[in-house]
Protein backbone atom coordinates (compact mmCIF):
# COMPACT_ATOMS: atom_id res chain seq x y z
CA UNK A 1 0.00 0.00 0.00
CA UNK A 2 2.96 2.54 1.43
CA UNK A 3 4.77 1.46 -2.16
CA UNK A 4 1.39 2.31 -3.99
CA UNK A 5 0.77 5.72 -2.51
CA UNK A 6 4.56 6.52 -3.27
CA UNK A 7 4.30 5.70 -6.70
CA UNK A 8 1.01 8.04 -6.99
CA UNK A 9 2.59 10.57 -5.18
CA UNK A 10 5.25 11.08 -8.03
CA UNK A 11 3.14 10.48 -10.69
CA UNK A 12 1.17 14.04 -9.48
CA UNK A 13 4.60 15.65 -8.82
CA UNK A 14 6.10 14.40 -12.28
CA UNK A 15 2.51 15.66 -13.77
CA UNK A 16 2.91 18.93 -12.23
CA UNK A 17 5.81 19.77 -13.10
CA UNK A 18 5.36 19.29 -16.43
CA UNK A 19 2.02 21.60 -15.77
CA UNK A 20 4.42 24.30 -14.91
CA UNK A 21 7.28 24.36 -17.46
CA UNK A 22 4.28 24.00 -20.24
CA UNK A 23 2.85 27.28 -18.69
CA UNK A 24 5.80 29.27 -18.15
CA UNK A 25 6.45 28.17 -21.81
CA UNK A 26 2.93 29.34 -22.75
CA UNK A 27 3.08 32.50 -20.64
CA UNK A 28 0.12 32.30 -18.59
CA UNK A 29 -0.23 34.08 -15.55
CA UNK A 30 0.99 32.49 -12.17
CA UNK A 31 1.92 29.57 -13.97
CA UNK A 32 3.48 27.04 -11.61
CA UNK A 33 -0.24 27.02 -9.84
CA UNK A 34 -2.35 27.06 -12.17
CA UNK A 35 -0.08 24.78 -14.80
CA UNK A 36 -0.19 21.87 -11.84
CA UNK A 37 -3.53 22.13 -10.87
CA UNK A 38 -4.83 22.19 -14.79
CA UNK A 39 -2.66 19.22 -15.65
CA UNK A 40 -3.18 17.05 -12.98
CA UNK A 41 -6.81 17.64 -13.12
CA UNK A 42 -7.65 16.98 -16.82
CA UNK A 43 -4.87 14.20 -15.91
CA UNK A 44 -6.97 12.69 -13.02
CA UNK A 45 -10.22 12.85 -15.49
CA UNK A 46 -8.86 11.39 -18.60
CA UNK A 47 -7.03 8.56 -17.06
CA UNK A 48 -9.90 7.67 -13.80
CA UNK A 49 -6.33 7.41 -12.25
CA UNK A 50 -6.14 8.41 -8.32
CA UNK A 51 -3.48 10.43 -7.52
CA UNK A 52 -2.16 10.74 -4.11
CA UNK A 53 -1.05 14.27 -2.55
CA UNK A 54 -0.82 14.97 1.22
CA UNK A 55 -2.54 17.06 3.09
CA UNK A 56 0.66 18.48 4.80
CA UNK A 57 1.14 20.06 1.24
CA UNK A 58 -1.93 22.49 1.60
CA UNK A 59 -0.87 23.65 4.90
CA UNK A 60 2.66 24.08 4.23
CA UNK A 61 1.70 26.31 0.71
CA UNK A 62 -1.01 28.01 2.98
CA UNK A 63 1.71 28.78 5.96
CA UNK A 64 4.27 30.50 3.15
CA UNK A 65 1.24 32.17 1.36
CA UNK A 66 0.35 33.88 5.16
CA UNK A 67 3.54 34.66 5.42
CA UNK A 68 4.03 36.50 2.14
CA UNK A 69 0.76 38.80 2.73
CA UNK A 70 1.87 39.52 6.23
CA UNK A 71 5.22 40.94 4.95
CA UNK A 72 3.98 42.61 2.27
CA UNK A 73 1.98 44.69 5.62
CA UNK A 74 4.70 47.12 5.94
CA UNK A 75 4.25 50.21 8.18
CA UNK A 76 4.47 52.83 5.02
CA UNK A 77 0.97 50.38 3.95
CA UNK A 78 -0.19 50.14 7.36
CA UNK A 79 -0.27 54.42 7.55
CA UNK A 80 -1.87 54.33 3.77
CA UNK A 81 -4.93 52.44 4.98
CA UNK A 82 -5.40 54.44 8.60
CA UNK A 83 -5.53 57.29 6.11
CA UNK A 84 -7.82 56.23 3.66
CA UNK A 85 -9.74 53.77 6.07
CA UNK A 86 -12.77 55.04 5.27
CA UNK A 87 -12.89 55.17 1.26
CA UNK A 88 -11.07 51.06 1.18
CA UNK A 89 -14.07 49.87 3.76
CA UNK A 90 -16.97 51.77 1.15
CA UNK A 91 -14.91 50.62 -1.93
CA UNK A 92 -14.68 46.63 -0.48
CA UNK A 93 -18.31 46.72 1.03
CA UNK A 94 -19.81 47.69 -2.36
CA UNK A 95 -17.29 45.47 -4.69
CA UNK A 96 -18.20 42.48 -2.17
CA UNK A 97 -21.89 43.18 -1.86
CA UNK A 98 -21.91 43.37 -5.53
CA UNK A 99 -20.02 40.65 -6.62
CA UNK A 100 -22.09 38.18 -3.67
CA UNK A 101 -25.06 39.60 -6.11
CA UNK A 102 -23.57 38.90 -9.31
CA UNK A 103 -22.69 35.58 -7.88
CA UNK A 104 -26.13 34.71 -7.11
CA UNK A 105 -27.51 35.43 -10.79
CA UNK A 106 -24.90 33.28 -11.86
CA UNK A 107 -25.62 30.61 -9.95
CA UNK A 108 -29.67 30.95 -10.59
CA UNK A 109 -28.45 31.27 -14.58
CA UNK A 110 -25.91 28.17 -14.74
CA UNK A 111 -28.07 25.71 -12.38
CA UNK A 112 -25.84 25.88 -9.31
CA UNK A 113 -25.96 25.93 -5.53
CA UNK A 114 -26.52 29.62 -4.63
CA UNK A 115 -23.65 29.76 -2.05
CA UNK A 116 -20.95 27.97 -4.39
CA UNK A 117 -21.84 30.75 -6.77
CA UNK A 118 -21.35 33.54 -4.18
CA UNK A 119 -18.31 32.27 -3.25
CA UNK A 120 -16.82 31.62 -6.68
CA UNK A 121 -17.60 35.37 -7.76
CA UNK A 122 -16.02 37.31 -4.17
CA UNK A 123 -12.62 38.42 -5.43
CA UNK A 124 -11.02 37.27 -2.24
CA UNK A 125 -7.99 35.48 -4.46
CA UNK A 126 -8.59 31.66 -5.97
CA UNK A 127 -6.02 30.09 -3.05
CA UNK A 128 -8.06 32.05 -0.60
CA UNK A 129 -11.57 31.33 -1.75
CA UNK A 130 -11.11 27.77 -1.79
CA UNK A 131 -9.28 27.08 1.60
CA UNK A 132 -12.09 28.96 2.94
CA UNK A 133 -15.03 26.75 0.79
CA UNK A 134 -13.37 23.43 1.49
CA UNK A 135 -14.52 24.05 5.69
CA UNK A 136 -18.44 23.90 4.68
CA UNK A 137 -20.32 21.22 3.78
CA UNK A 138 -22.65 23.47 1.54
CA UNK A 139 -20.00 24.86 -0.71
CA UNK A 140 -18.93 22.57 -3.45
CA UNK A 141 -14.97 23.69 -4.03
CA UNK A 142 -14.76 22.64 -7.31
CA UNK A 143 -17.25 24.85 -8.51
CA UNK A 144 -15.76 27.79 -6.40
CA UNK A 145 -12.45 26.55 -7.96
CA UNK A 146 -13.61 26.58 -11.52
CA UNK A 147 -15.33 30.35 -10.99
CA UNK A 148 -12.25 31.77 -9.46
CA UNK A 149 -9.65 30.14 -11.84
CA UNK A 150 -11.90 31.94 -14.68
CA UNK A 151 -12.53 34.92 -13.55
CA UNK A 152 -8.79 34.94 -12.56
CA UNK A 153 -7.68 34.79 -15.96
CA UNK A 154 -10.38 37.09 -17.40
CA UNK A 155 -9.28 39.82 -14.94
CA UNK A 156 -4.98 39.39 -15.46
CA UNK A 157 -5.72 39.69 -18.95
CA UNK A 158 -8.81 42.51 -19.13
CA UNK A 159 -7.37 44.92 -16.28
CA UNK A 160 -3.52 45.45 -17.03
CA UNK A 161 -4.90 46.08 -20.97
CA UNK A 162 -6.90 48.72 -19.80
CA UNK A 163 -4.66 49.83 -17.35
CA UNK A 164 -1.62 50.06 -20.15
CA UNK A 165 -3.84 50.72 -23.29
CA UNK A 166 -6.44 52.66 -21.74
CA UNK A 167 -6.36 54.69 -18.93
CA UNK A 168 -2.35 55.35 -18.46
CA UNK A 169 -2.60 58.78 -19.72
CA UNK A 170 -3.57 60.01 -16.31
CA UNK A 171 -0.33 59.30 -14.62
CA UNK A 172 0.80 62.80 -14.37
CA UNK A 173 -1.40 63.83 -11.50
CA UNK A 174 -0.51 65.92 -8.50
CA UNK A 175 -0.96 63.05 -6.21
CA UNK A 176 0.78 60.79 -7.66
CA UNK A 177 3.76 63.10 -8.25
CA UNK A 178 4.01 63.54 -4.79
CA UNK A 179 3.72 59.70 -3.34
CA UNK A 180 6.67 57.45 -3.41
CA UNK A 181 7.00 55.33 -6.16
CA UNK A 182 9.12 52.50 -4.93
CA UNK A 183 8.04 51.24 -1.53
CA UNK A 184 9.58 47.43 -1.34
CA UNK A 185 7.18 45.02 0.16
CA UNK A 186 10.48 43.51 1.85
CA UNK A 187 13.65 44.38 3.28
CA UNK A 188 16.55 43.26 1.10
CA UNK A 189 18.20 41.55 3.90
CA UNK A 190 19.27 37.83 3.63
CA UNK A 191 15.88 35.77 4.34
CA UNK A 192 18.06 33.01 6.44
CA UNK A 193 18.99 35.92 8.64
CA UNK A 194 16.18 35.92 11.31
CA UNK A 195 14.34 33.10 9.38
CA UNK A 196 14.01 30.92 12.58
CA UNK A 197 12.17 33.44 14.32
CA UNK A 198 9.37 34.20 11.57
CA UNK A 199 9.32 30.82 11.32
CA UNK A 200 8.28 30.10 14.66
CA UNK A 201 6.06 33.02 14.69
CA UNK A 202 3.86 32.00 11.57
CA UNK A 203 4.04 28.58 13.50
CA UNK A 204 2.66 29.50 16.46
CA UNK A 205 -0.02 32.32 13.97
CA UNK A 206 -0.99 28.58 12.18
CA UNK A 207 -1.73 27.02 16.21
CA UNK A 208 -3.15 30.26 17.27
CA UNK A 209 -5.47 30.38 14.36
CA UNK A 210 -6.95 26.94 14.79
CA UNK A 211 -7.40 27.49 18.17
CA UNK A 212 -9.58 30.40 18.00
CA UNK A 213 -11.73 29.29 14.95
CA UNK A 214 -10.51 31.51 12.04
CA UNK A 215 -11.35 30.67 8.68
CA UNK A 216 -8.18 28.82 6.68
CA UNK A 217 -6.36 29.44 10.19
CA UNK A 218 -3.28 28.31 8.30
CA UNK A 219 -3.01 31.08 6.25
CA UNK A 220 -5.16 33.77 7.97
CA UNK A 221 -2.89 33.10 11.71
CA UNK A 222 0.71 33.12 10.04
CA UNK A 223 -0.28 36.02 8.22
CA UNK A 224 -1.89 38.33 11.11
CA UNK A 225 1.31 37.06 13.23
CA UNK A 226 3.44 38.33 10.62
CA UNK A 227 1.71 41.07 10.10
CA UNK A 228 1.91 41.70 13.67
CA UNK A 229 5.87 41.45 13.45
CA UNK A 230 6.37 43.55 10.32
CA UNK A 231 4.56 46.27 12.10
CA UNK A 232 6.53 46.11 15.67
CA UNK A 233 9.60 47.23 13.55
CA UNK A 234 11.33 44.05 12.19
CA UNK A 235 11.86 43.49 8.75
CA UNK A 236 10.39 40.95 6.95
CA UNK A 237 13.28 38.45 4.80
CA UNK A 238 12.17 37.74 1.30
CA UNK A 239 11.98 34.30 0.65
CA UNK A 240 14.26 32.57 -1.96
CA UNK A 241 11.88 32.72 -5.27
CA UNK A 242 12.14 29.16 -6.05
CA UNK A 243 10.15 28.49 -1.90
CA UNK A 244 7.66 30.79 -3.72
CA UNK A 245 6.98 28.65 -6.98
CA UNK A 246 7.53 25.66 -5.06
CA UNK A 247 4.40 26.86 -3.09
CA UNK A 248 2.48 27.38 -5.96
CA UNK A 249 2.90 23.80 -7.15
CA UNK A 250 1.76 22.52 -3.99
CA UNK A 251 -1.26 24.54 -3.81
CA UNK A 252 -1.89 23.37 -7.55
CA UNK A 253 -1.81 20.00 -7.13
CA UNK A 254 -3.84 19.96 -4.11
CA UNK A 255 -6.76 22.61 -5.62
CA UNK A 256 -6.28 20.54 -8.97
CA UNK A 257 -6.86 17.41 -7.27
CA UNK A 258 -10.60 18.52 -5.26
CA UNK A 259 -11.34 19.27 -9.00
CA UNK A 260 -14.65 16.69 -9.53
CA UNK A 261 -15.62 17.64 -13.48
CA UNK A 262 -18.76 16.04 -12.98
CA UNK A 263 -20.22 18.11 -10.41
CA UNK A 264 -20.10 21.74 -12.35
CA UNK A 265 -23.60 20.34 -14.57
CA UNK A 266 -23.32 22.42 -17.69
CA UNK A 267 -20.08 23.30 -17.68
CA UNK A 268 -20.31 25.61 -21.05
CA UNK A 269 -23.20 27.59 -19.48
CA UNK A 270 -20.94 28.15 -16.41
CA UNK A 271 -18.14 29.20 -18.25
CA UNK A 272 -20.08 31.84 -20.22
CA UNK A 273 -21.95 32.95 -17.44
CA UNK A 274 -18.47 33.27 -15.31
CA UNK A 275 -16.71 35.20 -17.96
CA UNK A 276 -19.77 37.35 -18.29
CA UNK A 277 -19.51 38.41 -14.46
CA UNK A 278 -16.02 38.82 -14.70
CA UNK A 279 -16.19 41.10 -17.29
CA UNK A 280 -18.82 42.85 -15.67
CA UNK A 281 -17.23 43.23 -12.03
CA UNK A 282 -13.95 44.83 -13.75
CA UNK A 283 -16.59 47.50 -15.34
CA UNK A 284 -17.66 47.83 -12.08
CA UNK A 285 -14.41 48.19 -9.99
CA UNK A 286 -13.44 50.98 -13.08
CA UNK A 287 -16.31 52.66 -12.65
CA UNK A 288 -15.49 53.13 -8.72
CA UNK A 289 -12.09 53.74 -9.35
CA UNK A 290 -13.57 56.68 -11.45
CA UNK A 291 -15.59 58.01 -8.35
CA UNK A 292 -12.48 57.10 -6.29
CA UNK A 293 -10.34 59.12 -8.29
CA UNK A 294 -12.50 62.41 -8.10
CA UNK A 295 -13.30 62.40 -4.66
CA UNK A 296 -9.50 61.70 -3.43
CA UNK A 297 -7.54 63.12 -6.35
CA UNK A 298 -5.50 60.01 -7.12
CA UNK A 299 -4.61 59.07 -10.71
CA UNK A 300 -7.59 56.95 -12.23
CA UNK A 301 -5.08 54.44 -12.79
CA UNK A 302 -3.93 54.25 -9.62
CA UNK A 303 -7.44 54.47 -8.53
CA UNK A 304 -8.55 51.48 -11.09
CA UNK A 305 -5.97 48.94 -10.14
CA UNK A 306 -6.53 50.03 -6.08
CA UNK A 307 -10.43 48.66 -6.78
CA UNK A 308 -10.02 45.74 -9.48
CA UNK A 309 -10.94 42.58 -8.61
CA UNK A 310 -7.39 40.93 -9.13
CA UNK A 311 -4.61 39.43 -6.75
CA UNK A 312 -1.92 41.90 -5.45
CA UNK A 313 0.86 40.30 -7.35
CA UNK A 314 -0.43 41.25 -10.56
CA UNK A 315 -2.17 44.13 -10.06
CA UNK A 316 0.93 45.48 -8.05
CA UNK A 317 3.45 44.11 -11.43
CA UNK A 318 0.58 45.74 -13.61
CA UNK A 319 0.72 49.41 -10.82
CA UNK A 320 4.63 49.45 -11.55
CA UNK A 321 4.49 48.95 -15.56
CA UNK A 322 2.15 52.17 -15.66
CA UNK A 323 3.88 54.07 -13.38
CA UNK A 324 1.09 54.24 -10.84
CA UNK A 325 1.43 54.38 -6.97
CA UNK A 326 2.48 51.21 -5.88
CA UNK A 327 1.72 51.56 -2.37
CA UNK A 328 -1.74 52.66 -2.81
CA UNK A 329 -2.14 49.77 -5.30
CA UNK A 330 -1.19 47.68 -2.74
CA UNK A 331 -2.63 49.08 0.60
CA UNK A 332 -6.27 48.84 -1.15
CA UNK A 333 -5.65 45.38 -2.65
CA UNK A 334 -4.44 44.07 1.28
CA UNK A 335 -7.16 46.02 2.84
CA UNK A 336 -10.12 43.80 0.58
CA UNK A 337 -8.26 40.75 0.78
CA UNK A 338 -7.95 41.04 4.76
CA UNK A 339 -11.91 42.55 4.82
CA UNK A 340 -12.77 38.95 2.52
CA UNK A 341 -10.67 36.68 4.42
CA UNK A 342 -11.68 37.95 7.94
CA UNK A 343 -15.47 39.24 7.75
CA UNK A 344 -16.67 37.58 4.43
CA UNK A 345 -16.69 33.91 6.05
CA UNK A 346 -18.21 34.46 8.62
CA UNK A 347 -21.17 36.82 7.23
CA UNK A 348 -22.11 34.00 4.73
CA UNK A 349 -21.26 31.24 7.27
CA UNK A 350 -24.21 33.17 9.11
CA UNK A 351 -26.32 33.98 6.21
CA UNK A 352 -25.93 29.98 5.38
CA UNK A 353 -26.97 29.30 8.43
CA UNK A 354 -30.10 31.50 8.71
CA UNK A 355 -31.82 30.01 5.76
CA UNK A 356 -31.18 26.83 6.86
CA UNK A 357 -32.60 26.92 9.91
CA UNK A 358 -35.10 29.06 7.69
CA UNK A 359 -35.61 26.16 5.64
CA UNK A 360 -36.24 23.39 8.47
């Protein structure tokens, strides 16, 4: 049996790697993820073969993903969003409330559960979205997975062409001229430096988190711990790149292998019905950038790529190609993925709840 599993085992590493040199080749965005977790799950359906990945994997991709976002938290970004607290929380309530309602068309227009719909439209980041579906029963993750892996490509493509082709004109405002261009996310000091000690921090953030109930404690207590640390005064190390991709594939795999084709129903209807709210939800997030950007005088690209429903890393690569403000970009990106990851659970955990006790 041990010899069986071990066997399986590297047949979904040799698999994924393969996934990730063929998209790196292809140029597809955040390729060692989503190249494992495509391959081995078209893999996995072709060939009825079971695959075997352990669970350790998730957690340890989870605990380096916490980690990353809690650097990132430095105190330049912590000041940006105590000063514009108020316009991230009205910009993330409305993009959340209306993506939730988006998500719910969807779902009533593709002939799927109502909350797997919700929680495949929230822009709270693919990794993110489906560590937090996989902890209830009335969330199917591969659906979640399959919304958030499309509208995750629809948005890395759509936003930084409007962003460069578009809407970079606007780049010589006031505001932007004044605000620092090039605020690192980490110190360039050597990561093995005072490793052992954010190591044992995001550790004890992982423990911490599962003790106290938060939603995908393994990557919501590493990165408040982190977080924590960053903002005390010590400087986050930047991890070796390859610990970064490695991540990734582990993730992949693990999010390719929940994958169950069979339960998205009809999966062309899905598709078009995903891409439609994608498209629509980056309309949206320009249209508030637009409002952003004349009430607070910030560049409407800066303002755009603050409010789009993407992941920091490319909406922060896509902030620095323009020329926009790369803190700002990435003080309003943390602020919705820390708002999603910390009060989105547990408003639909309770809204999940009420209707089914509504429905007994």
């Amino acid at each position: 049996m041990r010899f069986k599993r071990t066997l399986s085992f590297f047949e979904a590493l040799s698999i994924a790697l393969f996934g990730g040199l063929l998209f790196t080749l292809l140029q597809v965005p955040l390729p060692w993820m989503l190249g494992p977790l495509t391959l081995v799950m078209i893999w996995q359906l072709t060939t009825k073969r079971q695959l075997y990945w352990p669970n350790f994997f998730r957690d340890l991709s989870s605990l380096v993903l916490g980690y990353l976002l809690g650097a990132s938290i430095t105190q330049e970004t912590g000041l940006q969003i105590l000063h514009h607290l108020p316009s991230m929380f009205v910009v993330t309530a409305l993009t959340v409330f209306f993506s939730c309602t988006i998500g719910y068309w969807v779902a009533k227009g593709a002939g799927i559960g109502v909350y797997s719909g919700v929680f495949g439209n929230v822009p709270g980041g693919l990794t993110q979205m489906v560590l937090v579906s996989e902890e209830l029963d009335e969330v199917d993750a591969t659906v979640v997975t399959f919304m958030q892996m499309i509208r995750l490509l629809g948005v890395v493509f759509i936003v930084p062409f409007l962003a460069v082709h578009g809407l970079s004109a606007d780049l010589d405002s006031p505001l932007n001229a004044m605000i620092s261009q090039d605020a690192p996310l980490f110190l360039p000091i050597p990561w093995w430096s005072i490793w052992p000690l954010f190591l044992l921090v995001a550790l004890l953030g992982a423990w911490g988190g599962r003790k106290i109930g938060l939603p995908a404690a393994v990557l919501t207590g590493p990165l408040l711990a982190t977080a924590l640390l960053v903002l005390l005064g010590l400087p986050a190390p930047q991890l070796p790149s390859d610990t970064i991709l490695i991540a990734q594939l582990l993730i992949g795999v693990h999010i390719g292998l929940q994958m169950k084709i069979e339960n998205l129903g009809n999966i062309k209807k899905l598709t078009l019905f995903t891409v439609l709210s994608s498209v629509v939800l980056v309309l949206f997030s320009l249209l508030l950038g637009a409002v952003l950007s004349s009430i607070t005088g910030m560049g409407l690209t800066t303002a755009f790529l603050a409010t789009a429903p993407g992941g920091i890393a490319e909406m922060g690569i896509t902030a620095a190609m323009v020329h926009a403000d790369l803190s700002m970009v990435t003080a309003y990106q943390l602020f919705r993925i820390f708002f999603i990851m910390f009060a989105v659970p547990p408003l639909l955990k309770w809204w999940i709840g009420r209707k089914s006790r509504q429905a007994v």
